[in-house]
PDB file of N, CA and C in Angstrom:
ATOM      1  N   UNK A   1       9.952   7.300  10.189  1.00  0.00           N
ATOM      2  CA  UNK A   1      10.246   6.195   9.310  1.00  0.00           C
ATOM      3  C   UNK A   1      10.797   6.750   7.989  1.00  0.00           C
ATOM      4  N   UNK A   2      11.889   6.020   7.680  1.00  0.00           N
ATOM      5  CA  UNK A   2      12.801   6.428   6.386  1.00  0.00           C
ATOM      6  C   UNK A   2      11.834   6.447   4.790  1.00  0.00           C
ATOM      7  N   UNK A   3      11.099   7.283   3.963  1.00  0.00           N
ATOM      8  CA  UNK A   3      10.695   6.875   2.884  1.00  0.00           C
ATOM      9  C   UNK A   3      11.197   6.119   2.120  1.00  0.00           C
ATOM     10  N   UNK A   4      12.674   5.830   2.341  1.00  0.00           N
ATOM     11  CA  UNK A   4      13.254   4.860   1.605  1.00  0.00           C
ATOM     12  C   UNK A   4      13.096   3.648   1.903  1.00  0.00           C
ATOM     13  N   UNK A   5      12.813   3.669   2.772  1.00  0.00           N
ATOM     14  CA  UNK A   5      12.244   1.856   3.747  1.00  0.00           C
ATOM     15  C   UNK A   5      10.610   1.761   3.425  1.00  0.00           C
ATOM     16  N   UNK A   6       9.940   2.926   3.428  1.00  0.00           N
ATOM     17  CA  UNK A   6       8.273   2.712   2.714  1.00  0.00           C
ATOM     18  C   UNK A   6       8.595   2.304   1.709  1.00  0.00           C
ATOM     19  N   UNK A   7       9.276   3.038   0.363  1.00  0.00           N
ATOM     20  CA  UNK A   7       9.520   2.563  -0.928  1.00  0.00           C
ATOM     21  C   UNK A   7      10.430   0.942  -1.412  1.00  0.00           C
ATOM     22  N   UNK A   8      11.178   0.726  -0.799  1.00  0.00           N
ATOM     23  CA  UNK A   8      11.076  -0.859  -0.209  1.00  0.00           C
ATOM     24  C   UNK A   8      10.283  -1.711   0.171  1.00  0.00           C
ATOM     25  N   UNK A   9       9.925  -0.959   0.672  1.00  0.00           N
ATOM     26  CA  UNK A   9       8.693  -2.573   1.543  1.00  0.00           C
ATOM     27  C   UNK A   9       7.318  -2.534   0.940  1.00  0.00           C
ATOM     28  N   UNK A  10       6.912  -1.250   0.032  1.00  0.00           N
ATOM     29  CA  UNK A  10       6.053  -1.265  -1.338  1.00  0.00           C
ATOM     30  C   UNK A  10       6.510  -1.945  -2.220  1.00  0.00           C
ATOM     31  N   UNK A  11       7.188  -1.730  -2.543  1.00  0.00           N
ATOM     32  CA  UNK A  11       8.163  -2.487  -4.067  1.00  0.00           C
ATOM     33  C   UNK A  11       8.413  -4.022  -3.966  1.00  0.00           C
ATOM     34  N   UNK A  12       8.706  -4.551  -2.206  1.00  0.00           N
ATOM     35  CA  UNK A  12       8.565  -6.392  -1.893  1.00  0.00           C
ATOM     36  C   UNK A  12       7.780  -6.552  -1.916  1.00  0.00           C
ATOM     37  N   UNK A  13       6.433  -6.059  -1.364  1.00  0.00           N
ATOM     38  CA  UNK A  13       5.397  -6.516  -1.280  1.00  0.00           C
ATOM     39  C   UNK A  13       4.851  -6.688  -2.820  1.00  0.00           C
ATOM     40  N   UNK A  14       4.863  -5.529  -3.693  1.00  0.00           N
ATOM     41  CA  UNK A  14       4.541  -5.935  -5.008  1.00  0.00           C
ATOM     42  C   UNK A  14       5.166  -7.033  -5.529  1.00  0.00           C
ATOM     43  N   UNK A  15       6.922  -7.104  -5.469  1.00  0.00           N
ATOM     44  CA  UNK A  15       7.220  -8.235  -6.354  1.00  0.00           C
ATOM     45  C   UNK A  15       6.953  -9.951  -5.678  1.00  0.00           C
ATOM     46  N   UNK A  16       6.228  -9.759  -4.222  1.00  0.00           N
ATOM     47  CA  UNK A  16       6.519 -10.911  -4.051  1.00  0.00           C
ATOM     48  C   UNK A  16       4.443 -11.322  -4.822  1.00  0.00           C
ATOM     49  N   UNK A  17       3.751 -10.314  -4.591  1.00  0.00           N
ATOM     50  CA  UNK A  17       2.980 -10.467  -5.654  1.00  0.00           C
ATOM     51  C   UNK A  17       2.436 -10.505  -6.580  1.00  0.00           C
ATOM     52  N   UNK A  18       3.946 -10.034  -7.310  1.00  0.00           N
ATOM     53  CA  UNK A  18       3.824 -10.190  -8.867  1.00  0.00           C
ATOM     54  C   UNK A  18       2.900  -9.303  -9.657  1.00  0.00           C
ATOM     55  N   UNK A  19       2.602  -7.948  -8.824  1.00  0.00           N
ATOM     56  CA  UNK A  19       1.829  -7.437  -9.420  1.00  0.00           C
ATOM     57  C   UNK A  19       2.502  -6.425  -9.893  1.00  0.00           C
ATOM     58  N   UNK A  20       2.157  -5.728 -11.197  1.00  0.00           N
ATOM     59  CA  UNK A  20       2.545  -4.163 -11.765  1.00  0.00           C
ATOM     60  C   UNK A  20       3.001  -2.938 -10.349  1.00  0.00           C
ATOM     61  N   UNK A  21       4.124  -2.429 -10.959  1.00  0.00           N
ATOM     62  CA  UNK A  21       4.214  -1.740  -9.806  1.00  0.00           C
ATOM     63  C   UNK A  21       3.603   0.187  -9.922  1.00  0.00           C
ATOM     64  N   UNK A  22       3.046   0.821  -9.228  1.00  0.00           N
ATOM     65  CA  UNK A  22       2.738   2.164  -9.678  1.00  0.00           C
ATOM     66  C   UNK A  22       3.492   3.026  -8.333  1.00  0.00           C
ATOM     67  N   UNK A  23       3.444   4.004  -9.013  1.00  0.00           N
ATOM     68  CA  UNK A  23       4.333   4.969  -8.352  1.00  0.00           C
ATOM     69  C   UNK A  23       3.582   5.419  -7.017  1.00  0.00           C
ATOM     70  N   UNK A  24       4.553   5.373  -6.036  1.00  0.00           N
ATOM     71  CA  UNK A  24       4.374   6.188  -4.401  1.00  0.00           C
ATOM     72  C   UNK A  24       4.440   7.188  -4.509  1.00  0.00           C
ATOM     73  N   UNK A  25       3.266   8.252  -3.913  1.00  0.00           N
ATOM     74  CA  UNK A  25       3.998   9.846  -3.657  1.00  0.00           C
ATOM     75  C   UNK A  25       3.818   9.783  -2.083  1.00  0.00           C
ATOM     76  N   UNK A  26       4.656  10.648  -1.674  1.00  0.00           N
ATOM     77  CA  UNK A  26       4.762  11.231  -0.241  1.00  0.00           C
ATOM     78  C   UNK A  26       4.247  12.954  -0.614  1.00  0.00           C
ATOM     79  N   UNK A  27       3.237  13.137   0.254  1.00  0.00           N
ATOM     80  CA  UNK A  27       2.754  14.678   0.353  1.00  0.00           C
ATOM     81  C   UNK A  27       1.586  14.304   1.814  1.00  0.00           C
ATOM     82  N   UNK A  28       1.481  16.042   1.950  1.00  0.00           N
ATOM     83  CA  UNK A  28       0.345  16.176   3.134  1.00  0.00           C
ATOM     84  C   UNK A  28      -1.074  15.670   2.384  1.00  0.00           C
ATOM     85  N   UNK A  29      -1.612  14.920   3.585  1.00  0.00           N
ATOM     86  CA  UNK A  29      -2.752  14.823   3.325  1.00  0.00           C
ATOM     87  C   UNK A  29      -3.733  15.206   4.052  1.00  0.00           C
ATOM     88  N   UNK A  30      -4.817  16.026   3.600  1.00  0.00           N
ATOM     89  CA  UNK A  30      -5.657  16.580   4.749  1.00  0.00           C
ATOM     90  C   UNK A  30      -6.700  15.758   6.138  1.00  0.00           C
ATOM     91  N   UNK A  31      -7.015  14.316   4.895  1.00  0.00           N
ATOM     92  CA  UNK A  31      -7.945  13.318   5.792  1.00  0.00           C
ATOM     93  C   UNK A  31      -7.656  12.069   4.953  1.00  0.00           C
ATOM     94  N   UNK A  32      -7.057  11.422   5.809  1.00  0.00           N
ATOM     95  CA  UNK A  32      -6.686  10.436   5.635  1.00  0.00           C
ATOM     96  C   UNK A  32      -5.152   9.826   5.624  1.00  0.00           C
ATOM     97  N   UNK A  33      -4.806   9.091   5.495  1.00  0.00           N
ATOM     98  CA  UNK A  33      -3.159   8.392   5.505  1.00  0.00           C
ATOM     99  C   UNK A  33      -2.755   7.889   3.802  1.00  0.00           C
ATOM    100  N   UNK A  34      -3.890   7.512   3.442  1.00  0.00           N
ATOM    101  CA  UNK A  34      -3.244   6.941   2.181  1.00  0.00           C
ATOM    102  C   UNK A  34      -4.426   7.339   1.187  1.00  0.00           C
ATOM    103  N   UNK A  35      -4.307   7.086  -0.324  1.00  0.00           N
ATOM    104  CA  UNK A  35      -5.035   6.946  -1.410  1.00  0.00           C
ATOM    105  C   UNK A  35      -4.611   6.678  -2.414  1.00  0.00           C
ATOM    106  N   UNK A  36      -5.676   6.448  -3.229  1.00  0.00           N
ATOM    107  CA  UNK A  36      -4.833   5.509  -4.829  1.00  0.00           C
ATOM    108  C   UNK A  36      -5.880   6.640  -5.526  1.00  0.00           C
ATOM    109  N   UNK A  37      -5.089   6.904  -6.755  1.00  0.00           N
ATOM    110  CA  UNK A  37      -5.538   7.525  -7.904  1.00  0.00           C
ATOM    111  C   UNK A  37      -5.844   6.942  -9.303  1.00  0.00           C
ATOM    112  N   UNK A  38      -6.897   6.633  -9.551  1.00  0.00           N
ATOM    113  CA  UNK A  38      -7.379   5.875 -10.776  1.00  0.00           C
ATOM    114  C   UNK A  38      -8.237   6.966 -11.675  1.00  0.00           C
ATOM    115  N   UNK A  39      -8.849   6.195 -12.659  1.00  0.00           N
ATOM    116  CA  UNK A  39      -9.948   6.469 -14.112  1.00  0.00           C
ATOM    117  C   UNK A  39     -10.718   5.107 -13.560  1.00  0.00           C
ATOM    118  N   UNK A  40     -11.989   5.673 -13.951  1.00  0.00           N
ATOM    119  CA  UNK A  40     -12.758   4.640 -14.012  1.00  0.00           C
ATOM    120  C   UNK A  40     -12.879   3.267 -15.201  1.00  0.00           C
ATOM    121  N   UNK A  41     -11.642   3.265 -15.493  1.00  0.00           N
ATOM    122  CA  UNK A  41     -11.514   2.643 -16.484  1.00  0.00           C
ATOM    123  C   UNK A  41     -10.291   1.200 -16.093  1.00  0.00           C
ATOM    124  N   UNK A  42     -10.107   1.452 -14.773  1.00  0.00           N
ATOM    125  CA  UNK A  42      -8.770   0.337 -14.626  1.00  0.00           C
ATOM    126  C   UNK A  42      -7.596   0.976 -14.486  1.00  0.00           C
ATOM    127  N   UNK A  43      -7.412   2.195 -14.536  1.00  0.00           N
ATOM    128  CA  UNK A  43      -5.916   2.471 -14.880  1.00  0.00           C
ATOM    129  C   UNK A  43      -5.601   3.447 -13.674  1.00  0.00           C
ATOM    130  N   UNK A  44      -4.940   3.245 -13.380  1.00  0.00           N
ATOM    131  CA  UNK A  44      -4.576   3.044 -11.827  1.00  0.00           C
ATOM    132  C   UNK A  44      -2.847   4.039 -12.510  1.00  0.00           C
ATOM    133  N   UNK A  45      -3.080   5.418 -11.540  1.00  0.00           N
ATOM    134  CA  UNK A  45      -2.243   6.239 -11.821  1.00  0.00           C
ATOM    135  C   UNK A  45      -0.685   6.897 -10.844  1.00  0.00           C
ATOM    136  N   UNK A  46      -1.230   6.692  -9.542  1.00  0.00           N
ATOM    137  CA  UNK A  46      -0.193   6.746  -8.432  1.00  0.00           C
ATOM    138  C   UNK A  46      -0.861   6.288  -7.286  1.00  0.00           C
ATOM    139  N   UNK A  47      -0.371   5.957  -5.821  1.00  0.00           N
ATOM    140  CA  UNK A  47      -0.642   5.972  -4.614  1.00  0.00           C
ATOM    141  C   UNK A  47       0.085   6.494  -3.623  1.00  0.00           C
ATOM    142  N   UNK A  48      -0.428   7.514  -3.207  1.00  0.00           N
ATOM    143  CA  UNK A  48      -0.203   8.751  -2.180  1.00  0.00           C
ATOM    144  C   UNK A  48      -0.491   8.258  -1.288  1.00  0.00           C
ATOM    145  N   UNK A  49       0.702   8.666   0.173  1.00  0.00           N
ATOM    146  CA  UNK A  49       0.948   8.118   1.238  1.00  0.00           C
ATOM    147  C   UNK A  49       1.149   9.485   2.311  1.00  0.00           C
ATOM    148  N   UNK A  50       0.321  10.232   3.393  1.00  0.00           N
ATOM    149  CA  UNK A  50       0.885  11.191   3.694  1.00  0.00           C
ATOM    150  C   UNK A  50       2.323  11.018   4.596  1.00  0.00           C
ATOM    151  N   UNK A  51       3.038  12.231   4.362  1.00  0.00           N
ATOM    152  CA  UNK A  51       4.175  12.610   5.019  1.00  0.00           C
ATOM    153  C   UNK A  51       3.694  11.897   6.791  1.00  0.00           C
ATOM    154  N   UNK A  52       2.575  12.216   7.310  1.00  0.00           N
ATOM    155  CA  UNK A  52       2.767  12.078   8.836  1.00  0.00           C
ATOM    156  C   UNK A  52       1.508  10.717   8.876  1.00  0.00           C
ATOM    157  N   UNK A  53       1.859  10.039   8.207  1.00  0.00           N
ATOM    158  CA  UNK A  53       0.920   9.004   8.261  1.00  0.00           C
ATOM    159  C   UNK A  53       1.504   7.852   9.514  1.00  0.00           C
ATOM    160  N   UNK A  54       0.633   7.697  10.124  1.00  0.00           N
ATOM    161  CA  UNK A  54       0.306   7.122  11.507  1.00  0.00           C
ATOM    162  C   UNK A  54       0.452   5.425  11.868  1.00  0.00           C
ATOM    163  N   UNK A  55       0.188   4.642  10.518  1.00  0.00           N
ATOM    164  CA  UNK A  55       0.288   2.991  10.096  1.00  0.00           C
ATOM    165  C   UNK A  55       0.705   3.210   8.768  1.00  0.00           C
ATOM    166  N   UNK A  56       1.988   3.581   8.869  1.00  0.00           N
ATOM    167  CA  UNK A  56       2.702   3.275   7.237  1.00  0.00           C
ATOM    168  C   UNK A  56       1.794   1.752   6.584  1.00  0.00           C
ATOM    169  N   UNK A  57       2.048   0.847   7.490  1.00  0.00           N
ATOM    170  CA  UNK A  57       2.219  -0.800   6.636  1.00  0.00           C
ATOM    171  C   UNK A  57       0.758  -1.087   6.543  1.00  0.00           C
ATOM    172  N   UNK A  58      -0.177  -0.389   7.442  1.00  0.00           N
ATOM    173  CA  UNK A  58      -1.903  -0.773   7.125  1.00  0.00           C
ATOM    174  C   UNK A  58      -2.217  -0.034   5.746  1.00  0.00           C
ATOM    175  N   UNK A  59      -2.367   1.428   5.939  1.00  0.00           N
ATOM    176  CA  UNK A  59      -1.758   2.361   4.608  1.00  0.00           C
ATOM    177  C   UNK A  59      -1.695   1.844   3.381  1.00  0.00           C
ATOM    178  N   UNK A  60      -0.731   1.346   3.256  1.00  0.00           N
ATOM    179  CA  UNK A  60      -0.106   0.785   1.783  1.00  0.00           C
ATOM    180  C   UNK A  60      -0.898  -0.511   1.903  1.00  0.00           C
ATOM    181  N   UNK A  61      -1.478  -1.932   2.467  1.00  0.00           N
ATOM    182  CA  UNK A  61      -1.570  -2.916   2.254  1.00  0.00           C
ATOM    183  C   UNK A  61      -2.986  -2.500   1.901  1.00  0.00           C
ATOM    184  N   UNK A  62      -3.737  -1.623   2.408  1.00  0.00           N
ATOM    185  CA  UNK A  62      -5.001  -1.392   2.103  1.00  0.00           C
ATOM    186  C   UNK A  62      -4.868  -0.791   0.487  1.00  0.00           C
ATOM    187  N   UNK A  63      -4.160   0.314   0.491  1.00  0.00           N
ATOM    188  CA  UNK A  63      -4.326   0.585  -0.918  1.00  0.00           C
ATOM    189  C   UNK A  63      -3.801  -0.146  -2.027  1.00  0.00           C
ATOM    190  N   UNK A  64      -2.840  -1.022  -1.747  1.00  0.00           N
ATOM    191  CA  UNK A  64      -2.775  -2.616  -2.360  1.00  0.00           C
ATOM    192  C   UNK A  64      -3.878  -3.611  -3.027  1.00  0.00           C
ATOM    193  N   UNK A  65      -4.672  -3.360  -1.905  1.00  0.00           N
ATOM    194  CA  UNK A  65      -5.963  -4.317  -2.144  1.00  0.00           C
ATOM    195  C   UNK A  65      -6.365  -3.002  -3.105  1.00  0.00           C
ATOM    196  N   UNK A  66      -6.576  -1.988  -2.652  1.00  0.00           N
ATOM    197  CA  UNK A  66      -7.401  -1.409  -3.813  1.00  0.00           C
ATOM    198  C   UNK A  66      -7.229  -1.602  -5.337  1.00  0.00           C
ATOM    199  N   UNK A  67      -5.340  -1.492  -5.725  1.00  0.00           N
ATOM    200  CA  UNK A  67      -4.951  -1.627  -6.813  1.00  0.00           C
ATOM    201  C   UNK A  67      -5.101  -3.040  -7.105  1.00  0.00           C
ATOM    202  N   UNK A  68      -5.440  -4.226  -6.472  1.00  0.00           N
ATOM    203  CA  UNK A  68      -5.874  -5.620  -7.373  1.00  0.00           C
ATOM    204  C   UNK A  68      -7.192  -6.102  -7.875  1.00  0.00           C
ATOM    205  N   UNK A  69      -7.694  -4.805  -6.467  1.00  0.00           N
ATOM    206  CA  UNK A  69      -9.434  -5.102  -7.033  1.00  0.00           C
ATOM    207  C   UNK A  69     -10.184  -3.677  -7.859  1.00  0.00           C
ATOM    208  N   UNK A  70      -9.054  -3.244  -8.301  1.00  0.00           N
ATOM    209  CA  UNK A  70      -9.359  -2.155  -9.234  1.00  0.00           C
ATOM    210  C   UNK A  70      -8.876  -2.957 -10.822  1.00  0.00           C
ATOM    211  N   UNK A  71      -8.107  -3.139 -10.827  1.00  0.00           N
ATOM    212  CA  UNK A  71      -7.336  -3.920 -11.502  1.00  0.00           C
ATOM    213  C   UNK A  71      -7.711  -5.460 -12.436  1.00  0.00           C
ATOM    214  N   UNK A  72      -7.741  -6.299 -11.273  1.00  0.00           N
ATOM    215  CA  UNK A  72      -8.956  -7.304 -11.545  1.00  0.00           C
ATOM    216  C   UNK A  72      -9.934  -7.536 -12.022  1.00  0.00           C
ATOM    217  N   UNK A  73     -11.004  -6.770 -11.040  1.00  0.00           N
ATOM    218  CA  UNK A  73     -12.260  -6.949 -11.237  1.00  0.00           C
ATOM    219  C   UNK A  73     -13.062  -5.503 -11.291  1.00  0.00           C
ATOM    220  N   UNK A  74     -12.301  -4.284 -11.575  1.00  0.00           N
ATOM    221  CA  UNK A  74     -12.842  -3.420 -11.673  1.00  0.00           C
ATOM    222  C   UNK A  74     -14.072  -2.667 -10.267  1.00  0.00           C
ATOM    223  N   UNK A  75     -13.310  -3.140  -9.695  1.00  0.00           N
ATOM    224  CA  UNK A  75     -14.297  -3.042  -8.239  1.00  0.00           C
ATOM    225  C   UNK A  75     -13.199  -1.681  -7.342  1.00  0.00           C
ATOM    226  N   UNK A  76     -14.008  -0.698  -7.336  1.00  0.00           N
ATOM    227  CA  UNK A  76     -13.428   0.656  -6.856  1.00  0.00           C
ATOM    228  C   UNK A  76     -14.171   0.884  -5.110  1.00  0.00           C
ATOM    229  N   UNK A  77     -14.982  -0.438  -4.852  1.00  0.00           N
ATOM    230  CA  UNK A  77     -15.726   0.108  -3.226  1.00  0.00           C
ATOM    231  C   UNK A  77     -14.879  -0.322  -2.114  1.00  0.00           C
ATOM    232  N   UNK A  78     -15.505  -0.316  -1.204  1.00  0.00           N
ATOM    233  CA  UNK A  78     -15.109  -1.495   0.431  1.00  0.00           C
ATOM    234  C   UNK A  78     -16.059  -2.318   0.194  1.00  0.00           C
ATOM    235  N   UNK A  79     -16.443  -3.161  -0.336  1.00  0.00           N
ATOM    236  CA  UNK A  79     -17.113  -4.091   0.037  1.00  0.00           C
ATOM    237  C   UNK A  79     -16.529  -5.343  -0.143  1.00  0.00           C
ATOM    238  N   UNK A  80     -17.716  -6.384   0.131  1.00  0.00           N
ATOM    239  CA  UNK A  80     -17.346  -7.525   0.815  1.00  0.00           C
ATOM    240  C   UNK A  80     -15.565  -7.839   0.157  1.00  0.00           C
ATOM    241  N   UNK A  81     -15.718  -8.008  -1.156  1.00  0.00           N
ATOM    242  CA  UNK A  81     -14.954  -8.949  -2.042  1.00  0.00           C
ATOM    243  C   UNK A  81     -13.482  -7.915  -1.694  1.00  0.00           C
ATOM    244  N   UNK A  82     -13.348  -6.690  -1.222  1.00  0.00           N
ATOM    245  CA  UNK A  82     -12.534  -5.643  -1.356  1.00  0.00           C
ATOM    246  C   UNK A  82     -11.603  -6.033  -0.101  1.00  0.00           C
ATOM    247  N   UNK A  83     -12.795  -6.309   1.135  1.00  0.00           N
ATOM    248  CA  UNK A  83     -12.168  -6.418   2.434  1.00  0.00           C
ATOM    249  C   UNK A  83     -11.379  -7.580   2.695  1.00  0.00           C
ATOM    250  N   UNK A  84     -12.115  -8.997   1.292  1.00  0.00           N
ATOM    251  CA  UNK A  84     -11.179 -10.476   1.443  1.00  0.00           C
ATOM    252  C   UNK A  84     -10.427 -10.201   1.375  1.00  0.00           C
ATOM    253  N   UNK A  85      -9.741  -9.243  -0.111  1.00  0.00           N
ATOM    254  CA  UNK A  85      -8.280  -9.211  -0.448  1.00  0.00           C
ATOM    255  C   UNK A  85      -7.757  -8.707   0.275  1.00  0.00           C
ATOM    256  N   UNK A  86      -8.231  -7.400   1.525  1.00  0.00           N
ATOM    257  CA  UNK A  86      -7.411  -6.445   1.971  1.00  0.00           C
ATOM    258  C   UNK A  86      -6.864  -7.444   3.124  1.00  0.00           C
ATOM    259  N   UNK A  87      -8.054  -7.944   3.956  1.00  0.00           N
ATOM    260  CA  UNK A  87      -7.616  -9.006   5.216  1.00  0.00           C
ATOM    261  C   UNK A  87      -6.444 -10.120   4.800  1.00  0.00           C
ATOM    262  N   UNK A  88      -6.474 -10.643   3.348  1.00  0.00           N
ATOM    263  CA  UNK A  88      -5.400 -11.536   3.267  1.00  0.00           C
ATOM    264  C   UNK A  88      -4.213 -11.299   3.166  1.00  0.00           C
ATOM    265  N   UNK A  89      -4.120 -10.064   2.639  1.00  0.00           N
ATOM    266  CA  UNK A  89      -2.449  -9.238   2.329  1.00  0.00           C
ATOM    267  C   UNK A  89      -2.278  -8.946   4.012  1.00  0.00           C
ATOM    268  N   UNK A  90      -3.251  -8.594   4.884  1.00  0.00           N
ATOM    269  CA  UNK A  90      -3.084  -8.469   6.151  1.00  0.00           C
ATOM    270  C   UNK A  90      -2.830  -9.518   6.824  1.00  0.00           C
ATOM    271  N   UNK A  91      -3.206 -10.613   6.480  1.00  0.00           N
ATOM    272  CA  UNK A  91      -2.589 -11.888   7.758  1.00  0.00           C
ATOM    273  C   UNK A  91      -1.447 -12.308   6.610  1.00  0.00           C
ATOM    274  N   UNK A  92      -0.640 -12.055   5.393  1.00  0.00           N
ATOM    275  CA  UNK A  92       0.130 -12.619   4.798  1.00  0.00           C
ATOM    276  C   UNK A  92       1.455 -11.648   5.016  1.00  0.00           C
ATOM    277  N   UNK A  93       1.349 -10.283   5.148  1.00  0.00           N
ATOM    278  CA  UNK A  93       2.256  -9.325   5.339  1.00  0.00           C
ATOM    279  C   UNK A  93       2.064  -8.522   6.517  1.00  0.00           C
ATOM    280  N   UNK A  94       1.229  -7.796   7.252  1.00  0.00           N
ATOM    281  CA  UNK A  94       1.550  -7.386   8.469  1.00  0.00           C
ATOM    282  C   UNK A  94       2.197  -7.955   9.413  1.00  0.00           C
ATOM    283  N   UNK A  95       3.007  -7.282  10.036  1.00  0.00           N
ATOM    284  CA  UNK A  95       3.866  -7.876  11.210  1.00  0.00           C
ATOM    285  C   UNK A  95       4.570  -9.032  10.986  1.00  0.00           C
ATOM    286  N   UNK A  96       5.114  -9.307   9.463  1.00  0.00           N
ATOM    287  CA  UNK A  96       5.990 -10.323   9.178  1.00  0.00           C
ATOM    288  C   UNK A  96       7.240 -10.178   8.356  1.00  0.00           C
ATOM    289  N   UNK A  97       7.895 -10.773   8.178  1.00  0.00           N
ATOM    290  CA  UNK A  97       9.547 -10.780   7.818  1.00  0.00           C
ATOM    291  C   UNK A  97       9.383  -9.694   6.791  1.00  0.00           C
ATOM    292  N   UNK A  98       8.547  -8.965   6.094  1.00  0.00           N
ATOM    293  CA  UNK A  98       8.312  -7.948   5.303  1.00  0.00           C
ATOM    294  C   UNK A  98       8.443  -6.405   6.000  1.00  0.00           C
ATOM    295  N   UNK A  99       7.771  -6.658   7.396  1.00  0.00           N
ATOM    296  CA  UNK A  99       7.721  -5.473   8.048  1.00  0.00           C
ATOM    297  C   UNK A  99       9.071  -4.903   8.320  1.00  0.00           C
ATOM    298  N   UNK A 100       9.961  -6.261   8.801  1.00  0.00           N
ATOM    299  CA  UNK A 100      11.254  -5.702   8.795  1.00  0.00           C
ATOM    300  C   UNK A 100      12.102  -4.182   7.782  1.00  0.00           C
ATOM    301  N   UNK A 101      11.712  -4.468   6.343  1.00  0.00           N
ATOM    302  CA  UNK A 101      11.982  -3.508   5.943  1.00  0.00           C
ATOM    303  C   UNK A 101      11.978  -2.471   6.238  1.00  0.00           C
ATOM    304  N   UNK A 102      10.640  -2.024   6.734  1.00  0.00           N
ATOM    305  CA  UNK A 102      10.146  -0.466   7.334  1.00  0.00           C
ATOM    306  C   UNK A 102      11.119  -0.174   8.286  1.00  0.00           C
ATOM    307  N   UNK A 103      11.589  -1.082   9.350  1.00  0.00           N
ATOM    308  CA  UNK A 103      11.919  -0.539  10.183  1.00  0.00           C
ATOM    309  C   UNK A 103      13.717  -0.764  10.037  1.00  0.00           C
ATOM    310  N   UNK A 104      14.524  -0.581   9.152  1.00  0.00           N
ATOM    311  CA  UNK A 104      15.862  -1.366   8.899  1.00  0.00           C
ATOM    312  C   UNK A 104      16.390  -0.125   9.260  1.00  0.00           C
ATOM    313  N   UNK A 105      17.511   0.252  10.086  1.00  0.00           N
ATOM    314  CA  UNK A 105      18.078   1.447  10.633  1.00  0.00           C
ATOM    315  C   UNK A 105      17.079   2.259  10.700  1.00  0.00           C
ATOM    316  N   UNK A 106      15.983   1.982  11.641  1.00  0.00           N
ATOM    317  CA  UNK A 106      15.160   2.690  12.302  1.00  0.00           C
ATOM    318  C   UNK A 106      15.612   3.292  13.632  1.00  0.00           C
ATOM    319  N   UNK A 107      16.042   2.461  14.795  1.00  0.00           N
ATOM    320  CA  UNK A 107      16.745   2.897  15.837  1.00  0.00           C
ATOM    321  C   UNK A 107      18.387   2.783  15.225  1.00  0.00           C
ATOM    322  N   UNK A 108      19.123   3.856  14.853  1.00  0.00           N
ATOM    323  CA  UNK A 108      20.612   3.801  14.734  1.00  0.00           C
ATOM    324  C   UNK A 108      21.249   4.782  15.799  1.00  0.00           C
ATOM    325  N   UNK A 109      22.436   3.794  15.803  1.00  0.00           N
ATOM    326  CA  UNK A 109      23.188   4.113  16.754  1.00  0.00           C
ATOM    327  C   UNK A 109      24.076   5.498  16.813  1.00  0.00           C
TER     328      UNK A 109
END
């Protein structure tokens, strides 16, 4: 998958929710696919995506939720209130006219 089509379909998904946008990195990651980098203070510094990450679009929508409920309500766990937001960006953007992005000259001819 093209990073330029991740960095797209991060960047719609933010503006169609109007939220602040923070910077994507692409690097190896040892465990895990994705993470967000904060201060315990709200301030929310990048979100790292690895190079061979496995669900680009789960990935990013999860660490999405992290950055609104970091953001918001200052809430840095999985719990309950963490998993509403994450499940709703999930039935509002997975596998919908958004996903398209990811995959735009994916199979070229």
């Amino acid at each position: 998958m093209k990073k330029e089509n991740i960095i797209k379909y991060y960047e719609s998904i933010l503006k169609d929710l109007n939220i602040s946008k923070t910077p994507l990195i692409f690097k190896k990651i040892n465990k895990g696919q994705a993470y967000i980098t904060h201060d315990n203070k709200g301030k929310i510094f990048n979100i790292t995506i690895s190079n061979e990450c496995g669900d680009v679009e789960y990935a990013l929508l999860h660490e999405i939720a992290h950055k609104i409920c970091i953001e918001k309500n200052n809430n840095y766990t999985h719990n309950v209130a963490f998993r509403k937001v994450q499940d709703q960006l999930i039935d509002k953007y997975m596998y919908s006219n958004f996903t398209k992005i990811l995959y735009n000259n994916f199979c070229s001819k």
